[in-house]
C-alpha atoms as a PDB file:
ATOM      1  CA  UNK A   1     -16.771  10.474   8.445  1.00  0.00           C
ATOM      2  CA  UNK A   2     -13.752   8.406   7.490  1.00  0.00           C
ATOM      3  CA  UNK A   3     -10.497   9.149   7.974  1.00  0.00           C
ATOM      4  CA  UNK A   4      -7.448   8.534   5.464  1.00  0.00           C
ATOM      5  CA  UNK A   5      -4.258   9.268   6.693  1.00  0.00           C
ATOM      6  CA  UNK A   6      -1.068   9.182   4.120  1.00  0.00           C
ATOM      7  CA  UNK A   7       1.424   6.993   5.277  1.00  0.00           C
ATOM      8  CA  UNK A   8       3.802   7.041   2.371  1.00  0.00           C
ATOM      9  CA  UNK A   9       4.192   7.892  -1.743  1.00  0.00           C
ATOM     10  CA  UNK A  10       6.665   6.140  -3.492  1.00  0.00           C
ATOM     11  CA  UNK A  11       7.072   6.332  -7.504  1.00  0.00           C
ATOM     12  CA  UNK A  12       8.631   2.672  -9.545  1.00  0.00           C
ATOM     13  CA  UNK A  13      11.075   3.261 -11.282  1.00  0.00           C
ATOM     14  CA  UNK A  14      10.416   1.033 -14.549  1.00  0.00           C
ATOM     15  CA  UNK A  15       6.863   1.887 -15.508  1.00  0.00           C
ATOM     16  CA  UNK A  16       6.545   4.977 -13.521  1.00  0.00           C
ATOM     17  CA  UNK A  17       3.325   3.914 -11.436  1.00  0.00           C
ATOM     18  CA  UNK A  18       2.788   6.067  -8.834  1.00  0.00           C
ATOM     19  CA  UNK A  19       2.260   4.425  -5.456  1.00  0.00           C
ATOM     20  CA  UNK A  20       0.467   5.928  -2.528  1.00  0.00           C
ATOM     21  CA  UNK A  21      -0.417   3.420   1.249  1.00  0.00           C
ATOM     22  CA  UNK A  22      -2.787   5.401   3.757  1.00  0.00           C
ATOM     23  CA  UNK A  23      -4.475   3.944   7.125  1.00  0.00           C
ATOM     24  CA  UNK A  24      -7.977   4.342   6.557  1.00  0.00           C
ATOM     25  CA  UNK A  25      -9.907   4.761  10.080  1.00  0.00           C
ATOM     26  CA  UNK A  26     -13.552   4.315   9.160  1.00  0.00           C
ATOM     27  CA  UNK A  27     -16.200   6.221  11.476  1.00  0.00           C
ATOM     28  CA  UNK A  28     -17.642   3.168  12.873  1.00  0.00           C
ATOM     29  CA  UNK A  29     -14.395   2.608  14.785  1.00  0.00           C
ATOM     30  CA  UNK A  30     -13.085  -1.136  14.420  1.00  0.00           C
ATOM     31  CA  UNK A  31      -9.758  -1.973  13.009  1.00  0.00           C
ATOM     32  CA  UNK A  32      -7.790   0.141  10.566  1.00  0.00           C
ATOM     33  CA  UNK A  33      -7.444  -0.735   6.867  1.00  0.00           C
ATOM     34  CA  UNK A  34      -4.582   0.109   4.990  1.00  0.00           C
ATOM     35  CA  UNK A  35      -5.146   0.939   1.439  1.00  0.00           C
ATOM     36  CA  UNK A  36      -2.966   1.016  -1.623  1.00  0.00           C
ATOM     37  CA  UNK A  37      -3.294   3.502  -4.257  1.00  0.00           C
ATOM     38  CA  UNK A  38      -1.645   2.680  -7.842  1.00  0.00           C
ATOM     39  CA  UNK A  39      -1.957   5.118 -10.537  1.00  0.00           C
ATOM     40  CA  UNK A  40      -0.680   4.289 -13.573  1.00  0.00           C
ATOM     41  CA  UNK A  41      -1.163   7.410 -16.169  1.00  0.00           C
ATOM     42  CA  UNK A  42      -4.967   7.900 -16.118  1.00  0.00           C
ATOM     43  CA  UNK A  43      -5.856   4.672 -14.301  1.00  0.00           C
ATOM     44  CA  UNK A  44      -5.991   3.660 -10.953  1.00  0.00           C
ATOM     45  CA  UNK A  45      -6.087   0.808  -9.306  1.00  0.00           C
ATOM     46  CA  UNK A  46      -7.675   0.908  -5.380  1.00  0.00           C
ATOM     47  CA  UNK A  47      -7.667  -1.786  -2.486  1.00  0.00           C
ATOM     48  CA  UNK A  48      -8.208  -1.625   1.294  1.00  0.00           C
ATOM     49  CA  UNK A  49      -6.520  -4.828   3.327  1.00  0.00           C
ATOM     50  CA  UNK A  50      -6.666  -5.668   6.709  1.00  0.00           C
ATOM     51  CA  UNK A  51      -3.406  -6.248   9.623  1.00  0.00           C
ATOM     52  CA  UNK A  52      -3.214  -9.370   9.250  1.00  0.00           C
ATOM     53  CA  UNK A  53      -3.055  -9.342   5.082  1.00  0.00           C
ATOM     54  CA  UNK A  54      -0.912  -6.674   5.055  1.00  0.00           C
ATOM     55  CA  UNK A  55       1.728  -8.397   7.549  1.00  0.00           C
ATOM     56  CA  UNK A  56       1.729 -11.499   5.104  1.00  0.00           C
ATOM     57  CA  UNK A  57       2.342  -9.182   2.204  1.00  0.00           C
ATOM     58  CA  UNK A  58       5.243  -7.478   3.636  1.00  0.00           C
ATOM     59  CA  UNK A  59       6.519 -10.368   4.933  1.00  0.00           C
ATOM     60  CA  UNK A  60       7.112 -11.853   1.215  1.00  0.00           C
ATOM     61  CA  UNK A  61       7.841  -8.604  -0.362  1.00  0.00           C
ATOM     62  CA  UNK A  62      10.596  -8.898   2.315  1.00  0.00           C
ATOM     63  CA  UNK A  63      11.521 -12.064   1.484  1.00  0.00           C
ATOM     64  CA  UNK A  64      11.721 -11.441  -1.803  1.00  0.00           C
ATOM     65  CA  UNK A  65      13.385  -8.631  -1.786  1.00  0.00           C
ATOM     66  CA  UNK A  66      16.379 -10.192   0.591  1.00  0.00           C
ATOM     67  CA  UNK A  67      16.627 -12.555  -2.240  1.00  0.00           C
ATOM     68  CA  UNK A  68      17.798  -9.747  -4.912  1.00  0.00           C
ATOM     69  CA  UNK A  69      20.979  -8.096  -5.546  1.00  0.00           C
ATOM     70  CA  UNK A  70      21.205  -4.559  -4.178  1.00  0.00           C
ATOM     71  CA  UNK A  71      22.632  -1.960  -6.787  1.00  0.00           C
END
């Protein structure tokens, strides 16, 4: 059976989309996935990423997000 594990829910402010990331551990064994849950009202939007796709993404929301004022 598959495991999902949630790692953290976090709600945007503009738009309201509700955003969920879990470590999915699949019952195979292998590497973890990390999926990203977006619900926005009645629709949802679902994808599972690897380590080393998910370290690239955080590295430029990073990035980007060093570039913006703080308020």
């Amino acid at each position: 059976m598959t495991r999902t594990t949630s790692l953290v829910k976090l709600r945007a402010p503009i738009g309201g989309q509700e955003i969920e990331l879990q470590q999915v551990d699949l019952e195979s064994g292998g590497m973890s996935l990390l999926r990203t849950r977006i619900r926005e009202r009645s629709r949802f939007t679902v994808f599972d990423i690897d380590p080393i796709t998910a370290e690239a993404w955080g590295k430029a929301l990073l990035e980007w997000s060093d570039t913006q004022p703080k308020s």
